[in-house]
PDB file of N, CA and C in Angstrom:
ATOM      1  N   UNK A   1      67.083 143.948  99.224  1.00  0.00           N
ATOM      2  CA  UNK A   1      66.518 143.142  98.166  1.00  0.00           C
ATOM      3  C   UNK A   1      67.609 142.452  97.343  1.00  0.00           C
ATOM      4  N   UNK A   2      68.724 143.104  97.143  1.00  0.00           N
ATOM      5  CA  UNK A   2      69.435 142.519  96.166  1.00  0.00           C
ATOM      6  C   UNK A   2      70.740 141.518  97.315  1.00  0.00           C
ATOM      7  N   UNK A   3      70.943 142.012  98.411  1.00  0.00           N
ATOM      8  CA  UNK A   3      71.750 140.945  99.176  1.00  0.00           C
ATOM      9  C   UNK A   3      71.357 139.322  99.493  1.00  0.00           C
ATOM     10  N   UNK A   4      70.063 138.794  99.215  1.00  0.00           N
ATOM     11  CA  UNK A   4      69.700 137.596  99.080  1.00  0.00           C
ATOM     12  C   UNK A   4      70.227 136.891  98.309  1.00  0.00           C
ATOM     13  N   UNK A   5      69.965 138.118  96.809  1.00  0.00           N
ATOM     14  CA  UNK A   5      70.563 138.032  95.556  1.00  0.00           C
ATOM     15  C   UNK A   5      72.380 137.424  95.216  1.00  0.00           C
ATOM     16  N   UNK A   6      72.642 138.183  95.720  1.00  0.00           N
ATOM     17  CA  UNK A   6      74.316 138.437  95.557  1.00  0.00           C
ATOM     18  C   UNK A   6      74.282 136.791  96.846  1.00  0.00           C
ATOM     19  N   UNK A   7      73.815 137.038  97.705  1.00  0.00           N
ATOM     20  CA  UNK A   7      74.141 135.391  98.723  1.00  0.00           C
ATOM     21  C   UNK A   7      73.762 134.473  98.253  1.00  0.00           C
ATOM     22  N   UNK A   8      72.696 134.169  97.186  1.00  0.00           N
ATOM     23  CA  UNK A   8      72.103 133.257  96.702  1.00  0.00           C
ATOM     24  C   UNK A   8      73.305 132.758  95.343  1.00  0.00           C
ATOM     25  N   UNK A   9      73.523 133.440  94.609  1.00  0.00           N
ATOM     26  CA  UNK A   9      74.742 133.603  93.813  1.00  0.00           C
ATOM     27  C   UNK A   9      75.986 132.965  94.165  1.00  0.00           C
ATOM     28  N   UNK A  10      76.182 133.439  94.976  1.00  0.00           N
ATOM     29  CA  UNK A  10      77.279 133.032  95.738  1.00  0.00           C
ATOM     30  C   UNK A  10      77.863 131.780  96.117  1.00  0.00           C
ATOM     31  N   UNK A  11      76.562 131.492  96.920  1.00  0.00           N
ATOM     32  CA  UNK A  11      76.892 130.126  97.619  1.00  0.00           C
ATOM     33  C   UNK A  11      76.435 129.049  95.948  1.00  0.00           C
ATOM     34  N   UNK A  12      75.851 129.289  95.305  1.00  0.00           N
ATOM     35  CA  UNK A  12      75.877 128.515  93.997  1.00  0.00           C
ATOM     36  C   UNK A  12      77.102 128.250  93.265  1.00  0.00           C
ATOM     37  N   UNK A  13      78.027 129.711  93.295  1.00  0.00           N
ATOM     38  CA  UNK A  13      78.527 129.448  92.870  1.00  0.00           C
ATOM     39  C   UNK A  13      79.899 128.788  93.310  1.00  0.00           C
ATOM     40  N   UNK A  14      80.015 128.794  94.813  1.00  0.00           N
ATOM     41  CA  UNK A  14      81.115 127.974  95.829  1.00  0.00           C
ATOM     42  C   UNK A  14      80.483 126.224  95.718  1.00  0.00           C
ATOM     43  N   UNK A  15      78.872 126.058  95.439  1.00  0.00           N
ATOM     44  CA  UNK A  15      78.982 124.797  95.230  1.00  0.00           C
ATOM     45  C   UNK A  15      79.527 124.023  93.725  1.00  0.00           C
ATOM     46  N   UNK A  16      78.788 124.673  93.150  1.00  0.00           N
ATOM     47  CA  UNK A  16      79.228 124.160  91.477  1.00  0.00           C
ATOM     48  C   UNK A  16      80.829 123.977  91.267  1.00  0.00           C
ATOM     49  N   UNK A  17      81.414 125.206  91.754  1.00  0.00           N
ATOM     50  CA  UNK A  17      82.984 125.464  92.041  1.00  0.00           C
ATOM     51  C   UNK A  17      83.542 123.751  92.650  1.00  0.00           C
ATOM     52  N   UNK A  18      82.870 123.337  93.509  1.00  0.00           N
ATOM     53  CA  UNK A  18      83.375 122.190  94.644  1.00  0.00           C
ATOM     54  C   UNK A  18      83.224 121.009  93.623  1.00  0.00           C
ATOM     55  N   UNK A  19      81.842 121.295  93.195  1.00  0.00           N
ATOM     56  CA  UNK A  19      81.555 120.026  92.004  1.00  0.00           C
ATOM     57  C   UNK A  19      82.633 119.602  91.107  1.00  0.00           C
ATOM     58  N   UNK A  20      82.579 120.931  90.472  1.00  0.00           N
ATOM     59  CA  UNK A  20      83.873 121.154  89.494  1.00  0.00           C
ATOM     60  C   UNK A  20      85.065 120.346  89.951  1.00  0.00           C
ATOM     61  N   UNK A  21      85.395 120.797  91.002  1.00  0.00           N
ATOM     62  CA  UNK A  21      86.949 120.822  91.417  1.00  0.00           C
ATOM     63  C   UNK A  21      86.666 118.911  91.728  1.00  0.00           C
ATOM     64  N   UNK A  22      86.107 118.511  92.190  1.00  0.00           N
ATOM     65  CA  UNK A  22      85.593 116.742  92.714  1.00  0.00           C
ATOM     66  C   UNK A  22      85.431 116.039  91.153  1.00  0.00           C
ATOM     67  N   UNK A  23      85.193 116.829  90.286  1.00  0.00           N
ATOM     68  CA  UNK A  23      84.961 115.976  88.739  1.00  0.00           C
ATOM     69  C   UNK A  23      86.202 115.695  88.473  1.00  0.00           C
ATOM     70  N   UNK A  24      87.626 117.244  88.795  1.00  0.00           N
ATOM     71  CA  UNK A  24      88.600 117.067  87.901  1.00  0.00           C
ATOM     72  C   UNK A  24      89.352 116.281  88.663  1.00  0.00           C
ATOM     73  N   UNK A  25      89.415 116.185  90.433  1.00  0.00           N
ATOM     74  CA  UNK A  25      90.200 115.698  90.913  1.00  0.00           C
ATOM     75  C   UNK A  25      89.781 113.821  90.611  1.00  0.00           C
ATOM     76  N   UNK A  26      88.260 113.476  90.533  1.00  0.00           N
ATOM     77  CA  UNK A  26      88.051 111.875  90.314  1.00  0.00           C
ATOM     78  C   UNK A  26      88.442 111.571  88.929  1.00  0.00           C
ATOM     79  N   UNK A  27      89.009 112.655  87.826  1.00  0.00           N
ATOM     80  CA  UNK A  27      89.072 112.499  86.093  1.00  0.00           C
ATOM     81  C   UNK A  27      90.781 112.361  86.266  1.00  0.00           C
ATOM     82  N   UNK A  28      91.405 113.310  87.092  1.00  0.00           N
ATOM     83  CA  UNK A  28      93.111 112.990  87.522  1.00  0.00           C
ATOM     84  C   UNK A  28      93.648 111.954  87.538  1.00  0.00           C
ATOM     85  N   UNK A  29      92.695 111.303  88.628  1.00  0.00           N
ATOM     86  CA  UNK A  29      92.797 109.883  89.575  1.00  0.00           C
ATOM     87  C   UNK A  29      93.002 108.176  88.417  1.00  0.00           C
ATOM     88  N   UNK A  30      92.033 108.951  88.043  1.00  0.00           N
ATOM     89  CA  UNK A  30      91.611 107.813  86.919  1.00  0.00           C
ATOM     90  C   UNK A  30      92.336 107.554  85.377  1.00  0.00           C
ATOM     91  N   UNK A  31      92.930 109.075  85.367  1.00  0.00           N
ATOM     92  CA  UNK A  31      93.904 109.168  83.913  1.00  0.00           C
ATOM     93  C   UNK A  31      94.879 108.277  83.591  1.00  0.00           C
ATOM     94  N   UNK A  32      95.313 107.879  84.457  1.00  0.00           N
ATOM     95  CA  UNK A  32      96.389 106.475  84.224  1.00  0.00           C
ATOM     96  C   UNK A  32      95.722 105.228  83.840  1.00  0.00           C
ATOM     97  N   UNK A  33      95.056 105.265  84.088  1.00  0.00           N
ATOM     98  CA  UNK A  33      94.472 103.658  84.011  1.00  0.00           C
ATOM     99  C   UNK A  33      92.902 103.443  82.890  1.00  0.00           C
ATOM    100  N   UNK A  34      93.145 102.476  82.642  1.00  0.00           N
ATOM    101  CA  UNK A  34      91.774 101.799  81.240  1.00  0.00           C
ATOM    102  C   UNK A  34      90.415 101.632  82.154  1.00  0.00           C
ATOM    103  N   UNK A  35      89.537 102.363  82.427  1.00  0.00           N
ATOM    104  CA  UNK A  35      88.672 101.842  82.785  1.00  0.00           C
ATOM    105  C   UNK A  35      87.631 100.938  81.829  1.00  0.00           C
ATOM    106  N   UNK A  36      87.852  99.538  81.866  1.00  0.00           N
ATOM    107  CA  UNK A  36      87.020  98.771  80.740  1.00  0.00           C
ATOM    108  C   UNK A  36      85.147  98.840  81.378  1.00  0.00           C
ATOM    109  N   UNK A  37      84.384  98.770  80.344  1.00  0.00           N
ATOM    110  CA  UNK A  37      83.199  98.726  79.922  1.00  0.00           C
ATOM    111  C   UNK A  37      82.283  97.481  81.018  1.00  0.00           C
ATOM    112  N   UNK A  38      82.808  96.200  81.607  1.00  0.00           N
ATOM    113  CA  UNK A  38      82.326  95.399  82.297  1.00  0.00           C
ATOM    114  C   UNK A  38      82.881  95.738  83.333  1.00  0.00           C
ATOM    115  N   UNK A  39      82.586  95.000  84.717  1.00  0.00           N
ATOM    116  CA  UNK A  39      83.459  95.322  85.863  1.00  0.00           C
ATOM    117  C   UNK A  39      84.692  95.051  86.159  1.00  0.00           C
ATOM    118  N   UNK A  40      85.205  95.870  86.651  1.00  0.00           N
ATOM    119  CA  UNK A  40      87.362  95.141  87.176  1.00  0.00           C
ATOM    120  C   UNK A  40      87.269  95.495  88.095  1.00  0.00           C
ATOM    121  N   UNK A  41      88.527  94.946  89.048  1.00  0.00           N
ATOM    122  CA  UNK A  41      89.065  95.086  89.564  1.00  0.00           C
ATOM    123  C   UNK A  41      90.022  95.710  90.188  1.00  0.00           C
ATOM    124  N   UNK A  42      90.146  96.861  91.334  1.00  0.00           N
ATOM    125  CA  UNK A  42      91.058  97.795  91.480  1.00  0.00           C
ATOM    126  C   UNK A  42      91.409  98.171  93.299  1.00  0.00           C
ATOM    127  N   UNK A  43      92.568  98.836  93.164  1.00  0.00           N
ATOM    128  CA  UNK A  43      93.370  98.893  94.066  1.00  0.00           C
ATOM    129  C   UNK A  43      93.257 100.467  94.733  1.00  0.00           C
ATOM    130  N   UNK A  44      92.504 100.965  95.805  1.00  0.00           N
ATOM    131  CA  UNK A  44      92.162 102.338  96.123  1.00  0.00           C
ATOM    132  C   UNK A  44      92.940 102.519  97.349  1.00  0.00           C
ATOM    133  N   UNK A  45      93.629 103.628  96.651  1.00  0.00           N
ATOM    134  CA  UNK A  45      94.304 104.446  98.115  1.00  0.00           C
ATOM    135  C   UNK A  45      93.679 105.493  98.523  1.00  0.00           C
ATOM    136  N   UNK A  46      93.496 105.410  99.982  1.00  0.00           N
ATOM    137  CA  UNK A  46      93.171 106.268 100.694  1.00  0.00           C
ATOM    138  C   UNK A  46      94.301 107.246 101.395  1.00  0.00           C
ATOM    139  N   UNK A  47      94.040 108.378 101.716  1.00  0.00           N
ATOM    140  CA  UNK A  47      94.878 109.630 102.348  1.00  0.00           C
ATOM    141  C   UNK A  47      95.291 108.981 103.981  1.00  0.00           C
ATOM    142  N   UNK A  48      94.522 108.092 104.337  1.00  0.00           N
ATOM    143  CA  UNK A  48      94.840 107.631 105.711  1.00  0.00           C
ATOM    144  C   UNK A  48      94.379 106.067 105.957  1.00  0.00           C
ATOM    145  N   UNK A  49      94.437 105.532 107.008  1.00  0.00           N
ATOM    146  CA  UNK A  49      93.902 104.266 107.040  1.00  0.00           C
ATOM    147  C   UNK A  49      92.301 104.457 107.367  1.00  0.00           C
ATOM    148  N   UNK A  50      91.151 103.351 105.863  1.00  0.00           N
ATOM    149  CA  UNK A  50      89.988 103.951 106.124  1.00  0.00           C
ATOM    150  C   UNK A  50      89.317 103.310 107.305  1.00  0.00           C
ATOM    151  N   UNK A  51      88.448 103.968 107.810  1.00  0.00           N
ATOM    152  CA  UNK A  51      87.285 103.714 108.691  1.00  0.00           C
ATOM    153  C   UNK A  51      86.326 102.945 108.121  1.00  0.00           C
ATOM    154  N   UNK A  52      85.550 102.863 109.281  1.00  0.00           N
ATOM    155  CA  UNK A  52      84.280 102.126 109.189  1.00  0.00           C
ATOM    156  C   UNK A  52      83.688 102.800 108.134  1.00  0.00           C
ATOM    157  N   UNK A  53      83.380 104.229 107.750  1.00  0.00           N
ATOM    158  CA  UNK A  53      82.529 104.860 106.973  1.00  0.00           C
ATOM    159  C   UNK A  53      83.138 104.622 105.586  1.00  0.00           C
ATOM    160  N   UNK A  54      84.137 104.532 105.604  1.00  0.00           N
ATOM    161  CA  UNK A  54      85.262 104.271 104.476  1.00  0.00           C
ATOM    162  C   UNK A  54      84.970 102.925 103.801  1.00  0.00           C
ATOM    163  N   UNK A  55      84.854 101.925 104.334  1.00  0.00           N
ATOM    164  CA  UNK A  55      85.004 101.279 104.151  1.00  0.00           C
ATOM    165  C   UNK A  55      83.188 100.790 103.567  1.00  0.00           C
ATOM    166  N   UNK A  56      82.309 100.516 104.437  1.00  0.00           N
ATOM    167  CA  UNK A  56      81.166 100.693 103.838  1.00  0.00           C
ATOM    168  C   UNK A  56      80.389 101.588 102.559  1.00  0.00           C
ATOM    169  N   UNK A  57      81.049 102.305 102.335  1.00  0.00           N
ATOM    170  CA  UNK A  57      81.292 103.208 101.060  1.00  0.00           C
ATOM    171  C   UNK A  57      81.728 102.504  99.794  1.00  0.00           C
ATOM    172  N   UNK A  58      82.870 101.369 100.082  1.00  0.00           N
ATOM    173  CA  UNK A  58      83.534 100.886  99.279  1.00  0.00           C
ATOM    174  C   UNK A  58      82.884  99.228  99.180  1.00  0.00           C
ATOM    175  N   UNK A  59      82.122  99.084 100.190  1.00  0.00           N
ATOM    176  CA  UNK A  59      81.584  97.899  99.795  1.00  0.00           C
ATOM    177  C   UNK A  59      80.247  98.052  98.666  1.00  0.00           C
ATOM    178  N   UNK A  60      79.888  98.924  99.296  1.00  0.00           N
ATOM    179  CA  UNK A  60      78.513  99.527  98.211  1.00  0.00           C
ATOM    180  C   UNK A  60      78.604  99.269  96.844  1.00  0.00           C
ATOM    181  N   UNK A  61      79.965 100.024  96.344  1.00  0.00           N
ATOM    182  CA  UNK A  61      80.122  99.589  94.580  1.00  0.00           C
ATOM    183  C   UNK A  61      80.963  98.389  94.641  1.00  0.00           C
ATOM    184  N   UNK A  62      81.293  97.507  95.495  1.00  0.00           N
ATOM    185  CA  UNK A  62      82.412  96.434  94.580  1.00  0.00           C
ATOM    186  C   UNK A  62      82.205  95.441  95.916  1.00  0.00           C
ATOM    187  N   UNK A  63      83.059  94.147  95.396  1.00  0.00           N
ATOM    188  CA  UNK A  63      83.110  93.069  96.672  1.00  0.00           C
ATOM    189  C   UNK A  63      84.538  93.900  97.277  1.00  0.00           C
ATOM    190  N   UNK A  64      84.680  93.849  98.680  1.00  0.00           N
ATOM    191  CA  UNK A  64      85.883  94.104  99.436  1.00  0.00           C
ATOM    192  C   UNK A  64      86.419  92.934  99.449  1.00  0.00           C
ATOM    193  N   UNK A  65      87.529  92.901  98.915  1.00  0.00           N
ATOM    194  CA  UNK A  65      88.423  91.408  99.599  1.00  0.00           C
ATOM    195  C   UNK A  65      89.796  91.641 100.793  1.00  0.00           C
ATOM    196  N   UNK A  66      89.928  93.354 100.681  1.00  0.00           N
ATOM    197  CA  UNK A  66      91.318  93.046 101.623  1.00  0.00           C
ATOM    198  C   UNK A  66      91.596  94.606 102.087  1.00  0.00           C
ATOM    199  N   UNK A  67      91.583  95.081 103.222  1.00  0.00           N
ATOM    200  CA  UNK A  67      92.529  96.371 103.750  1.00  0.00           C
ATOM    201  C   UNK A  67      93.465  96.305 103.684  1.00  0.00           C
ATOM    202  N   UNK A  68      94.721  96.607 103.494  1.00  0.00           N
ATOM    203  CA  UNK A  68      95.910  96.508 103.908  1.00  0.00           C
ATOM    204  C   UNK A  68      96.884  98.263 103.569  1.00  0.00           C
ATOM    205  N   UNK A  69      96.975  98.622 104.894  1.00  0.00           N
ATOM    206  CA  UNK A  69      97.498 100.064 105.135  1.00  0.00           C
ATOM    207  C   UNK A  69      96.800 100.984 104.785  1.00  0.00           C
ATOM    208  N   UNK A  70      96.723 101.446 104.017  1.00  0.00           N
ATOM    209  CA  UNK A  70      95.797 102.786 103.182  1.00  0.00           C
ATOM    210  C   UNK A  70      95.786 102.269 101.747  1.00  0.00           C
ATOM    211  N   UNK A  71      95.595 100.886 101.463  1.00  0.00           N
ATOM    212  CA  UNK A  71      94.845 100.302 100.274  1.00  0.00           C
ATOM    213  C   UNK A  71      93.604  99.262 100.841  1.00  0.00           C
ATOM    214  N   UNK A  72      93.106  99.785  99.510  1.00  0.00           N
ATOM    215  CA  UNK A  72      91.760  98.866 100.182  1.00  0.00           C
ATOM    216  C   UNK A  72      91.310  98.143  98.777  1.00  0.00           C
ATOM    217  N   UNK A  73      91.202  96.911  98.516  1.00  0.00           N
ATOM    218  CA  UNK A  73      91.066  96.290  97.192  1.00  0.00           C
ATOM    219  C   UNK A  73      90.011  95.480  97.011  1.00  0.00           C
ATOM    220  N   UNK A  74      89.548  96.001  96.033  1.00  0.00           N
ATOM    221  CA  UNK A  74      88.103  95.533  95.597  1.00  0.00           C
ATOM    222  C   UNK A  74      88.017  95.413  94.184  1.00  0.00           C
ATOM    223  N   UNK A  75      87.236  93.943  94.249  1.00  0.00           N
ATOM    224  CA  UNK A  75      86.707  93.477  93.148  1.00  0.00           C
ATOM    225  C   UNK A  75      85.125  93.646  92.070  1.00  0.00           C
ATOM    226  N   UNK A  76      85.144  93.630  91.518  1.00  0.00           N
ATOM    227  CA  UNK A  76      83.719  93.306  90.349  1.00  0.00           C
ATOM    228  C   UNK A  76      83.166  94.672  90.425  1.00  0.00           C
ATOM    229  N   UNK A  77      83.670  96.135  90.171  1.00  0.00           N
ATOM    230  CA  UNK A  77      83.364  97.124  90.354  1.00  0.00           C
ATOM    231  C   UNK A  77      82.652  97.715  89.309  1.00  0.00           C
ATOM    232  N   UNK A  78      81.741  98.531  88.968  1.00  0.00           N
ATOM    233  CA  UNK A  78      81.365  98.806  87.557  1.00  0.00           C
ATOM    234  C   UNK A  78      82.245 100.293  87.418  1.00  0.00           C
ATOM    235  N   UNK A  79      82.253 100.738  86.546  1.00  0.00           N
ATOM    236  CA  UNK A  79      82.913 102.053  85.562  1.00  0.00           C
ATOM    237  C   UNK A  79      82.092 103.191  86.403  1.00  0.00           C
ATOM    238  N   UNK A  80      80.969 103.458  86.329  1.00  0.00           N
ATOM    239  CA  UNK A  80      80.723 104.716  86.765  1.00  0.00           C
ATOM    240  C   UNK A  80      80.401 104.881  88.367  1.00  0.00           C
ATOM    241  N   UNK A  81      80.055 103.399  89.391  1.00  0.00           N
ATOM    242  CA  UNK A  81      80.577 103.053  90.050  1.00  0.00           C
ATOM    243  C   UNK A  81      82.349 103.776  90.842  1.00  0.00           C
ATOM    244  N   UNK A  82      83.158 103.472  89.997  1.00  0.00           N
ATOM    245  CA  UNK A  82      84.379 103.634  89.878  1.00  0.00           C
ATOM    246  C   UNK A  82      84.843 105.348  89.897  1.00  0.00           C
ATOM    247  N   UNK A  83      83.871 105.564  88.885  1.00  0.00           N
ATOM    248  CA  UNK A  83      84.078 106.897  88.598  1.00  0.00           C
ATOM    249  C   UNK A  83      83.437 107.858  89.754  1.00  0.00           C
ATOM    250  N   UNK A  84      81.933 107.774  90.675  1.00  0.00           N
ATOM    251  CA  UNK A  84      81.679 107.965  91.530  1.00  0.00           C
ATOM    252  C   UNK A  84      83.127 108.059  92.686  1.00  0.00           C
ATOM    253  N   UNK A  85      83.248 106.905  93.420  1.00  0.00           N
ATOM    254  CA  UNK A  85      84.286 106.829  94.275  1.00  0.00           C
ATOM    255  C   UNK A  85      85.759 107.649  93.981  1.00  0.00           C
ATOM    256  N   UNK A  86      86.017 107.900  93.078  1.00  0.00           N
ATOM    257  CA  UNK A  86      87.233 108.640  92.463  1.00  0.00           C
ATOM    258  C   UNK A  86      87.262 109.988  92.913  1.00  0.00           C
ATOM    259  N   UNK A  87      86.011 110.205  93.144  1.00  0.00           N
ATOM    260  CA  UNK A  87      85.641 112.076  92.897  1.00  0.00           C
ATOM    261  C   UNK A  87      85.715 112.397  94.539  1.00  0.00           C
ATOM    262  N   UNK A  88      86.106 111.474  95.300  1.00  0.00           N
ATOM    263  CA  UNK A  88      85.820 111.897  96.828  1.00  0.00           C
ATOM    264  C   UNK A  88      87.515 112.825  97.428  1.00  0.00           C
ATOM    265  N   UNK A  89      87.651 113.297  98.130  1.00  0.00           N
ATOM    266  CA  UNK A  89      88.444 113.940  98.588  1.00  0.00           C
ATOM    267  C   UNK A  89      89.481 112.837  99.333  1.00  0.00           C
ATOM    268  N   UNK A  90      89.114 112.227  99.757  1.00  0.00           N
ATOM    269  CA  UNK A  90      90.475 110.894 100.638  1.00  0.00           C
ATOM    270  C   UNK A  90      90.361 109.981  99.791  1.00  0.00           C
ATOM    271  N   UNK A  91      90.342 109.610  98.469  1.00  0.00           N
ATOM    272  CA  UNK A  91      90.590 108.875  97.727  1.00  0.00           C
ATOM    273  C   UNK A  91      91.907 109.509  97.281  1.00  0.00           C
ATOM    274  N   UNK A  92      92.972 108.677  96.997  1.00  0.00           N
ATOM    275  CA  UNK A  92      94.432 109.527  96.206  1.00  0.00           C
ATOM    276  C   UNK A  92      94.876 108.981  95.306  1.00  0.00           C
ATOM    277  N   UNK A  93      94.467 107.643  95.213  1.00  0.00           N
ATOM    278  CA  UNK A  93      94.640 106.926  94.090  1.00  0.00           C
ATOM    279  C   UNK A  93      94.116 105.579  93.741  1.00  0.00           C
ATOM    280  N   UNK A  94      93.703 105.299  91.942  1.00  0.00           N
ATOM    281  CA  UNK A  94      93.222 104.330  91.816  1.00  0.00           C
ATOM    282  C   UNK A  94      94.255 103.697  90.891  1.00  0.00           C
ATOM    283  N   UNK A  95      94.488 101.892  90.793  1.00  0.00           N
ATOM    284  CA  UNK A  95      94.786 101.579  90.034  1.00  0.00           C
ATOM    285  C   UNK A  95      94.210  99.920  89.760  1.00  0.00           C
ATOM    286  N   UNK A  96      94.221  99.829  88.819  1.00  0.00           N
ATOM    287  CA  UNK A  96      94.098  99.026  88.041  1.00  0.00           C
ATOM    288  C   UNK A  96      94.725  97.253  89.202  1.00  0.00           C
ATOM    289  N   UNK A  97      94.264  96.040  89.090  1.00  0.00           N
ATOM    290  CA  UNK A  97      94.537  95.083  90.387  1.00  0.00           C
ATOM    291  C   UNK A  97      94.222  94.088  89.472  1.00  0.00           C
ATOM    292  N   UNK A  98      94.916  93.009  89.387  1.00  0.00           N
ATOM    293  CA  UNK A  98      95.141  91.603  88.664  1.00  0.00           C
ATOM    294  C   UNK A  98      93.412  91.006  89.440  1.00  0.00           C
ATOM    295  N   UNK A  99      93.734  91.170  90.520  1.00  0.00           N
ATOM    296  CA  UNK A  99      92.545  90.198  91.624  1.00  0.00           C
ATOM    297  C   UNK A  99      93.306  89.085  92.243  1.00  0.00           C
ATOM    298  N   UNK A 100      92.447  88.140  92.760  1.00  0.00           N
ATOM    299  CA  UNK A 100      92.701  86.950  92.931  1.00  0.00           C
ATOM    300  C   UNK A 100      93.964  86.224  92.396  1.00  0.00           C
TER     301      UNK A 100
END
């Protein structure tokens, strides 16, 4: 009766744990830089060169204008948008991109 218990527990608490750990690592990412209130423009590094899945991910919140190596740069992005994509595990860094 109580081992459901203790497994049910458990695995709650290995997810919340993951949550956790994906909030602080997309709040890291983002500490350098101003995220302003309308949309900008920014410069995302990926851990490797992204894929197809990668990349459709990144069109979702912003216009794509360019791959190049393990940056991928996109425009007209919104803030929580931004903040979403930050929190993923092969994201390594965001910064801030003039644009055009």
């Amino acid at each position: 009766m109580i081992r459901p218990l203790v497994a049910t527990l458990a695995l709650a608490l290995a997810y919340f744990g993951y949550e956790a750990w994906l909030d602080a690592g997309g709040a890291r990412k983002l500490s350098g830089i101003e995220v302003p209130s309308p949309k900008g423009h920014y410069e995302l590094r990926v851990a490797f060169p992204p894929e197809g899945f990668h990349v459709t991910r990144m069109q979702a919140i912003g216009r794509l204008i360019e791959v190049k190596g393990h940056s991928v740069f996109l425009m007209d992005v919104e803030p929580q948008d931004l903040r979403a994509i930050a929190r993923n595990y092969w994201i390594v860094g965001v910064a801030r991109w003039k644009g055009l």
